[in-house]
C-alpha atoms as a PDB file:
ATOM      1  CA  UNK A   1      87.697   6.958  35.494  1.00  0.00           C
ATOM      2  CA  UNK A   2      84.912   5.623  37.457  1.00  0.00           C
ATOM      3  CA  UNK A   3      81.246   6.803  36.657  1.00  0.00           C
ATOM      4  CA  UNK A   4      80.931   8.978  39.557  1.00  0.00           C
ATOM      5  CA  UNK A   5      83.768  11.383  38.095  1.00  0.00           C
ATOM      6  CA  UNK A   6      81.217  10.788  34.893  1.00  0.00           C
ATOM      7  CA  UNK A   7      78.588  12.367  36.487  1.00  0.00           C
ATOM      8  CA  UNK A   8      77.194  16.174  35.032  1.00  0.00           C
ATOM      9  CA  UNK A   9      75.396  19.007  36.221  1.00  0.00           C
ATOM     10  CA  UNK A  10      77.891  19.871  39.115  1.00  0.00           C
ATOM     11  CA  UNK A  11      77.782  23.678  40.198  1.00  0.00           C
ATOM     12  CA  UNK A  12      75.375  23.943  43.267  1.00  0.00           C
ATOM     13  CA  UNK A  13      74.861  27.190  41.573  1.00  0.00           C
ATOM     14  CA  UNK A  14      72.937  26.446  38.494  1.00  0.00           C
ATOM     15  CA  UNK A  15      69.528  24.035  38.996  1.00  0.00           C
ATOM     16  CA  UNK A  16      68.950  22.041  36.016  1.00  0.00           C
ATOM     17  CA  UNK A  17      66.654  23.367  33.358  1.00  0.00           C
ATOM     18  CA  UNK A  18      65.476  21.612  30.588  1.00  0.00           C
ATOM     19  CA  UNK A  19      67.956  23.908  28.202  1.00  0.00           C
ATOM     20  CA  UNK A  20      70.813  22.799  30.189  1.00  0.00           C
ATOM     21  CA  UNK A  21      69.422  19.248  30.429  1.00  0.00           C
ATOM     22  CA  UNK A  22      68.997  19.059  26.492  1.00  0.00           C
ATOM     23  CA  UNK A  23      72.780  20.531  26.443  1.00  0.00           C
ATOM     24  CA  UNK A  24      74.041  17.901  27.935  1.00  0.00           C
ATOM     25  CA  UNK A  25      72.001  14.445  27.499  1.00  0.00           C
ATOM     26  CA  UNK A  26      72.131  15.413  23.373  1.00  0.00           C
ATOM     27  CA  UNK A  27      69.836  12.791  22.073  1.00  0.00           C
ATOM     28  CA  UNK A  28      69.182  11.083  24.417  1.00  0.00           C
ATOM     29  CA  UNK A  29      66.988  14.354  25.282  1.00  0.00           C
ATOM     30  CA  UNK A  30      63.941  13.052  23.744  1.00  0.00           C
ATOM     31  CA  UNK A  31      63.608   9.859  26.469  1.00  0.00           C
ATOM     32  CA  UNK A  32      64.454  12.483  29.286  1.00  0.00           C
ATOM     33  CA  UNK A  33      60.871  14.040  27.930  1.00  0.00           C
ATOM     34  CA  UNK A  34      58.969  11.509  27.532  1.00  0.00           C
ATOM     35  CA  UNK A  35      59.920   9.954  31.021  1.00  0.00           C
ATOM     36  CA  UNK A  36      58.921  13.291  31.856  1.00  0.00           C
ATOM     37  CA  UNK A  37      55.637  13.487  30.378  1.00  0.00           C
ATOM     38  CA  UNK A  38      54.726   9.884  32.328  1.00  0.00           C
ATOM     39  CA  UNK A  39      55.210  11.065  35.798  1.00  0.00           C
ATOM     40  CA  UNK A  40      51.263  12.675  36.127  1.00  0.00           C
ATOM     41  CA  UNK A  41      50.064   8.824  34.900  1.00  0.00           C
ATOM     42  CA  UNK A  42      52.333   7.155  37.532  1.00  0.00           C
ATOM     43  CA  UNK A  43      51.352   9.749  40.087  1.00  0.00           C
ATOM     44  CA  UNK A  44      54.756  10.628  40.284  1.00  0.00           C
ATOM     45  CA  UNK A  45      56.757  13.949  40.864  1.00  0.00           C
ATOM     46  CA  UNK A  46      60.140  14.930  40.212  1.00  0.00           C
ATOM     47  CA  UNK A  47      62.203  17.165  42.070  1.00  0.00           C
ATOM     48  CA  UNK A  48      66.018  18.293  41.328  1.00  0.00           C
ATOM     49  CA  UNK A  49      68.038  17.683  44.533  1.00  0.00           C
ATOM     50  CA  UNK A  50      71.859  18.946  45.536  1.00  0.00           C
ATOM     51  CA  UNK A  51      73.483  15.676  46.812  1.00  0.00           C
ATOM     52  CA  UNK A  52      76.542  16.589  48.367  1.00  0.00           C
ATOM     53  CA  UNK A  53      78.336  13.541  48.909  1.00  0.00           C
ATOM     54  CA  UNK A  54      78.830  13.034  45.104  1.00  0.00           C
ATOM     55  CA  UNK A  55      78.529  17.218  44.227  1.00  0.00           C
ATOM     56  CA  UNK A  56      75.808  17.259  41.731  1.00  0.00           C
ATOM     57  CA  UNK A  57      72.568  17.347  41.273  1.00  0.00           C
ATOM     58  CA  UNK A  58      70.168  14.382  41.109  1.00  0.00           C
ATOM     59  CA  UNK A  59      66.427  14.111  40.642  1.00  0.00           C
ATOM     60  CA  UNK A  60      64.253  12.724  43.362  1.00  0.00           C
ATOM     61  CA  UNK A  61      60.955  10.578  42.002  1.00  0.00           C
ATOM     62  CA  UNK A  62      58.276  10.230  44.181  1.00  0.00           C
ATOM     63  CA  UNK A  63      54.918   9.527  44.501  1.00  0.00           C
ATOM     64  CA  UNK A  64      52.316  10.590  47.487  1.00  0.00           C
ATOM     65  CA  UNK A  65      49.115   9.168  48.231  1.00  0.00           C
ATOM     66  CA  UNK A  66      46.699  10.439  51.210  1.00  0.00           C
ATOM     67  CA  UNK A  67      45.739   7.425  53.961  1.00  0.00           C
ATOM     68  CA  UNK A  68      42.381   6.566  55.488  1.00  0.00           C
ATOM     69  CA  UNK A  69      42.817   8.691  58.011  1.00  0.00           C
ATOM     70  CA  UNK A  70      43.940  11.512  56.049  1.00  0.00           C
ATOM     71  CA  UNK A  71      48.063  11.983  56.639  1.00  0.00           C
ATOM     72  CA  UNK A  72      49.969  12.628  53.572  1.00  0.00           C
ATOM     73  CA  UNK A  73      52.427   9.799  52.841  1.00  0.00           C
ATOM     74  CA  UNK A  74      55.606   9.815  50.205  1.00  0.00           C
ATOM     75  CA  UNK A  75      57.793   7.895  49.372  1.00  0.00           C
ATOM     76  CA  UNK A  76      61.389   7.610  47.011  1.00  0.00           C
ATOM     77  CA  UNK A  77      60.717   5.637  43.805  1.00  0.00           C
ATOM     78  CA  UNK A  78      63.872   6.633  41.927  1.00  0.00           C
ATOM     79  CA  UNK A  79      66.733   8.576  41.608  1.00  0.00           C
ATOM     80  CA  UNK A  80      67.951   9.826  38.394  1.00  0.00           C
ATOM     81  CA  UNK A  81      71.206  11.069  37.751  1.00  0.00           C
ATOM     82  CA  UNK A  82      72.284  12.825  34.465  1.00  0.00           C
ATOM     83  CA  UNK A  83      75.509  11.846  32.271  1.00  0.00           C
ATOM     84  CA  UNK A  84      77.003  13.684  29.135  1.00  0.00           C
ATOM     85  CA  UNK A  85      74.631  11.524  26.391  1.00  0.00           C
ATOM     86  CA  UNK A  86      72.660   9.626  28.745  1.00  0.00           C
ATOM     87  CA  UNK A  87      70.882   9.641  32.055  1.00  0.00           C
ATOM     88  CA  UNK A  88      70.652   6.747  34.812  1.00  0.00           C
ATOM     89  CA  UNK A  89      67.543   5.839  36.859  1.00  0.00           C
ATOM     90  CA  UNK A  90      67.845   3.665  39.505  1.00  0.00           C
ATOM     91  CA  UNK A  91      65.101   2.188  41.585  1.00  0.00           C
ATOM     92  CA  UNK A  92      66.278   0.562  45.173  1.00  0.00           C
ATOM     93  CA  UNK A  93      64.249  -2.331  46.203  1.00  0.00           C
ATOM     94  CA  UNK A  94      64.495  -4.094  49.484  1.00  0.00           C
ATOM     95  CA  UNK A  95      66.220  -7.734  49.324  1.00  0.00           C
ATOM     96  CA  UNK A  96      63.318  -9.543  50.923  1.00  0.00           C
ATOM     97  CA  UNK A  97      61.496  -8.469  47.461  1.00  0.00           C
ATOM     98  CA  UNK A  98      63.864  -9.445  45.436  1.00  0.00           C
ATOM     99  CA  UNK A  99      62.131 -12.640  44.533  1.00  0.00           C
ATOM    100  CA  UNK A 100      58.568 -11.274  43.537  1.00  0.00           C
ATOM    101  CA  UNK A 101      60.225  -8.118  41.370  1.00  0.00           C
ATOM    102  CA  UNK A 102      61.853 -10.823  39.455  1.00  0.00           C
ATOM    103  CA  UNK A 103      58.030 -12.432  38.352  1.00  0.00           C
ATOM    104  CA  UNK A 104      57.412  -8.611  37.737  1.00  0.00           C
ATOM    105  CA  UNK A 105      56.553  -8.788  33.596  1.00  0.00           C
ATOM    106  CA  UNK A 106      59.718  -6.804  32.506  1.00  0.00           C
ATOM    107  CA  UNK A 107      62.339  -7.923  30.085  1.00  0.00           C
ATOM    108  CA  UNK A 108      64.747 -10.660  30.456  1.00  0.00           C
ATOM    109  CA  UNK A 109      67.527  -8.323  30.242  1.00  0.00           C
ATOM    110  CA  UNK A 110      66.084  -6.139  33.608  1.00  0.00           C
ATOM    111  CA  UNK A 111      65.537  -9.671  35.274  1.00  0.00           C
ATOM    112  CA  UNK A 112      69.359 -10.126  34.926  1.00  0.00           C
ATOM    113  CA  UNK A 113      69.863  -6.526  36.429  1.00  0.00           C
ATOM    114  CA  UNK A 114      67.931  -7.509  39.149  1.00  0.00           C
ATOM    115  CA  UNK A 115      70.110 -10.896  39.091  1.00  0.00           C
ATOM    116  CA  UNK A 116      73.278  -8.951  39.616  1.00  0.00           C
ATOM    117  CA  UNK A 117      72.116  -6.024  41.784  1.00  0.00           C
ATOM    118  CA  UNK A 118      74.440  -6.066  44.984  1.00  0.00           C
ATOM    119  CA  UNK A 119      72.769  -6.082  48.140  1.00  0.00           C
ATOM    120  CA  UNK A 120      73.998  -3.020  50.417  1.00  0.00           C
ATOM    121  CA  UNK A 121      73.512  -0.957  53.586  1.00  0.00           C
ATOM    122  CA  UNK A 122      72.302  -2.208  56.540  1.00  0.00           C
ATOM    123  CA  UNK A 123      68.858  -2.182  55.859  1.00  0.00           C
ATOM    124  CA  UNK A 124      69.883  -4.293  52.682  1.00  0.00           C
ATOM    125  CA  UNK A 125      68.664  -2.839  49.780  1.00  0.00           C
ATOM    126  CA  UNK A 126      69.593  -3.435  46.338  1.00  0.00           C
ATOM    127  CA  UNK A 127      69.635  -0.961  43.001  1.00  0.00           C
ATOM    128  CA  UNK A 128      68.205  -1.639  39.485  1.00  0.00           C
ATOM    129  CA  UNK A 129      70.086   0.984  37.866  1.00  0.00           C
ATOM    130  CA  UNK A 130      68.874   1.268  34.233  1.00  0.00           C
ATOM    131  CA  UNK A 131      70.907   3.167  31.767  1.00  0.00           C
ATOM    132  CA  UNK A 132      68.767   5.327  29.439  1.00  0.00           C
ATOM    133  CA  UNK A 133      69.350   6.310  26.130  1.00  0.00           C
ATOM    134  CA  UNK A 134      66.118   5.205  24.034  1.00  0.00           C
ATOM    135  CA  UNK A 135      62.773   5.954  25.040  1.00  0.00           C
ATOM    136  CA  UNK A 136      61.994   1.917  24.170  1.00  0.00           C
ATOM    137  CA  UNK A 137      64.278   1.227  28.110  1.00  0.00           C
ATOM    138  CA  UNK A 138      61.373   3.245  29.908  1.00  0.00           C
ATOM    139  CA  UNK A 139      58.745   0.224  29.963  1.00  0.00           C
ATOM    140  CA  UNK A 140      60.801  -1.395  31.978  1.00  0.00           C
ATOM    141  CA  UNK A 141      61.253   1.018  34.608  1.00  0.00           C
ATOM    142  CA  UNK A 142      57.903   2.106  34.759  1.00  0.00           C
ATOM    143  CA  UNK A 143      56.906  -1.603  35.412  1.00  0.00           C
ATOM    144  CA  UNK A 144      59.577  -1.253  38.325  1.00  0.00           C
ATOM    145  CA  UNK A 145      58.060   1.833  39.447  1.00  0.00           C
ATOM    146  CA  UNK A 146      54.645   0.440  39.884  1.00  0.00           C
ATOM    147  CA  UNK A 147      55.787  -2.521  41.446  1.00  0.00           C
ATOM    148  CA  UNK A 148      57.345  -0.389  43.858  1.00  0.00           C
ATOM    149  CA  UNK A 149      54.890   1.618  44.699  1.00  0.00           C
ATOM    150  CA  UNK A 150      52.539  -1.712  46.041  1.00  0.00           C
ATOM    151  CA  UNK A 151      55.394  -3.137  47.884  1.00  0.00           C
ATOM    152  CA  UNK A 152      56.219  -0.655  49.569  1.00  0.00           C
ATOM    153  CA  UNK A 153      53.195   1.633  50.777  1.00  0.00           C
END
């Protein structure tokens, strides 16, 4: 079975809640909140999205800033997409940064994610998909996050 047939939260009808959400991440619950509780410091929001192509529902992380001249920008910092016991976050980076996120100060282990990520698409981008079921993986991605947020504004 591959980890798309893995996936939860499935009927179009039902948005996630944080009931349902505890339901079906178990313990892995209490990292779900406290990734939660971080988005205001990151000046990030999070917004539950239908994706069709894979029939459930993912969660959009963004972050908006206002320009010089005063236009609202945003822009995708991750996706997260919710398992039975666990939830994934994955942050896309462009490949022509793939060299400076690896200086970023994260752990060894995330430098050998970003090692192995697979460059795809044509505008050649490349996931750093973290697998969450401890709240101690969220430094990481929050280092990710921030990087993210400089390269790409």
């Amino acid at each position: 079975m591959n980890q798309s047939e893995n996936l939860r939260l499935r009927d179009p009808e039902i948005t996630p809640t944080s009931e349902l959400l505890e339901q079906v991440l178990g313990d892995s619950f209490s990292a779900y909140e406290v990734f939660q509780e971080a988005l205001p410091q990151l000046e990030m929001e999070q917004e539950w999205q239908w994706y069709t192509p894979n029939k459930a529902w993912f969660a959009r992380g963004w972050h908006f800033w206002t320009t010089p001249r005063g236009a609202r920008k945003e822009k995708t910092l991750y996706w997260l997409h919710v398992f039975e016991g666990h939830f994934d976050v994955a942050v896309w980076f462009k490949e022509k940064n793939r060299v400076e996120i690896l200086c970023a100060n994260v752990s060894e282990k995330t430098k050998q994610l970003i090692r192995d990520a697979e460059t795809m698409g044509k505008v050649l981008t490349f996931p750093v998909v973290f697998d969450i079921t401890k709240e101690e993986s969220l430094t990481d991605i929050y280092a990710l996050i921030e990087l993210k947020k400089r390269l790409e504004k």
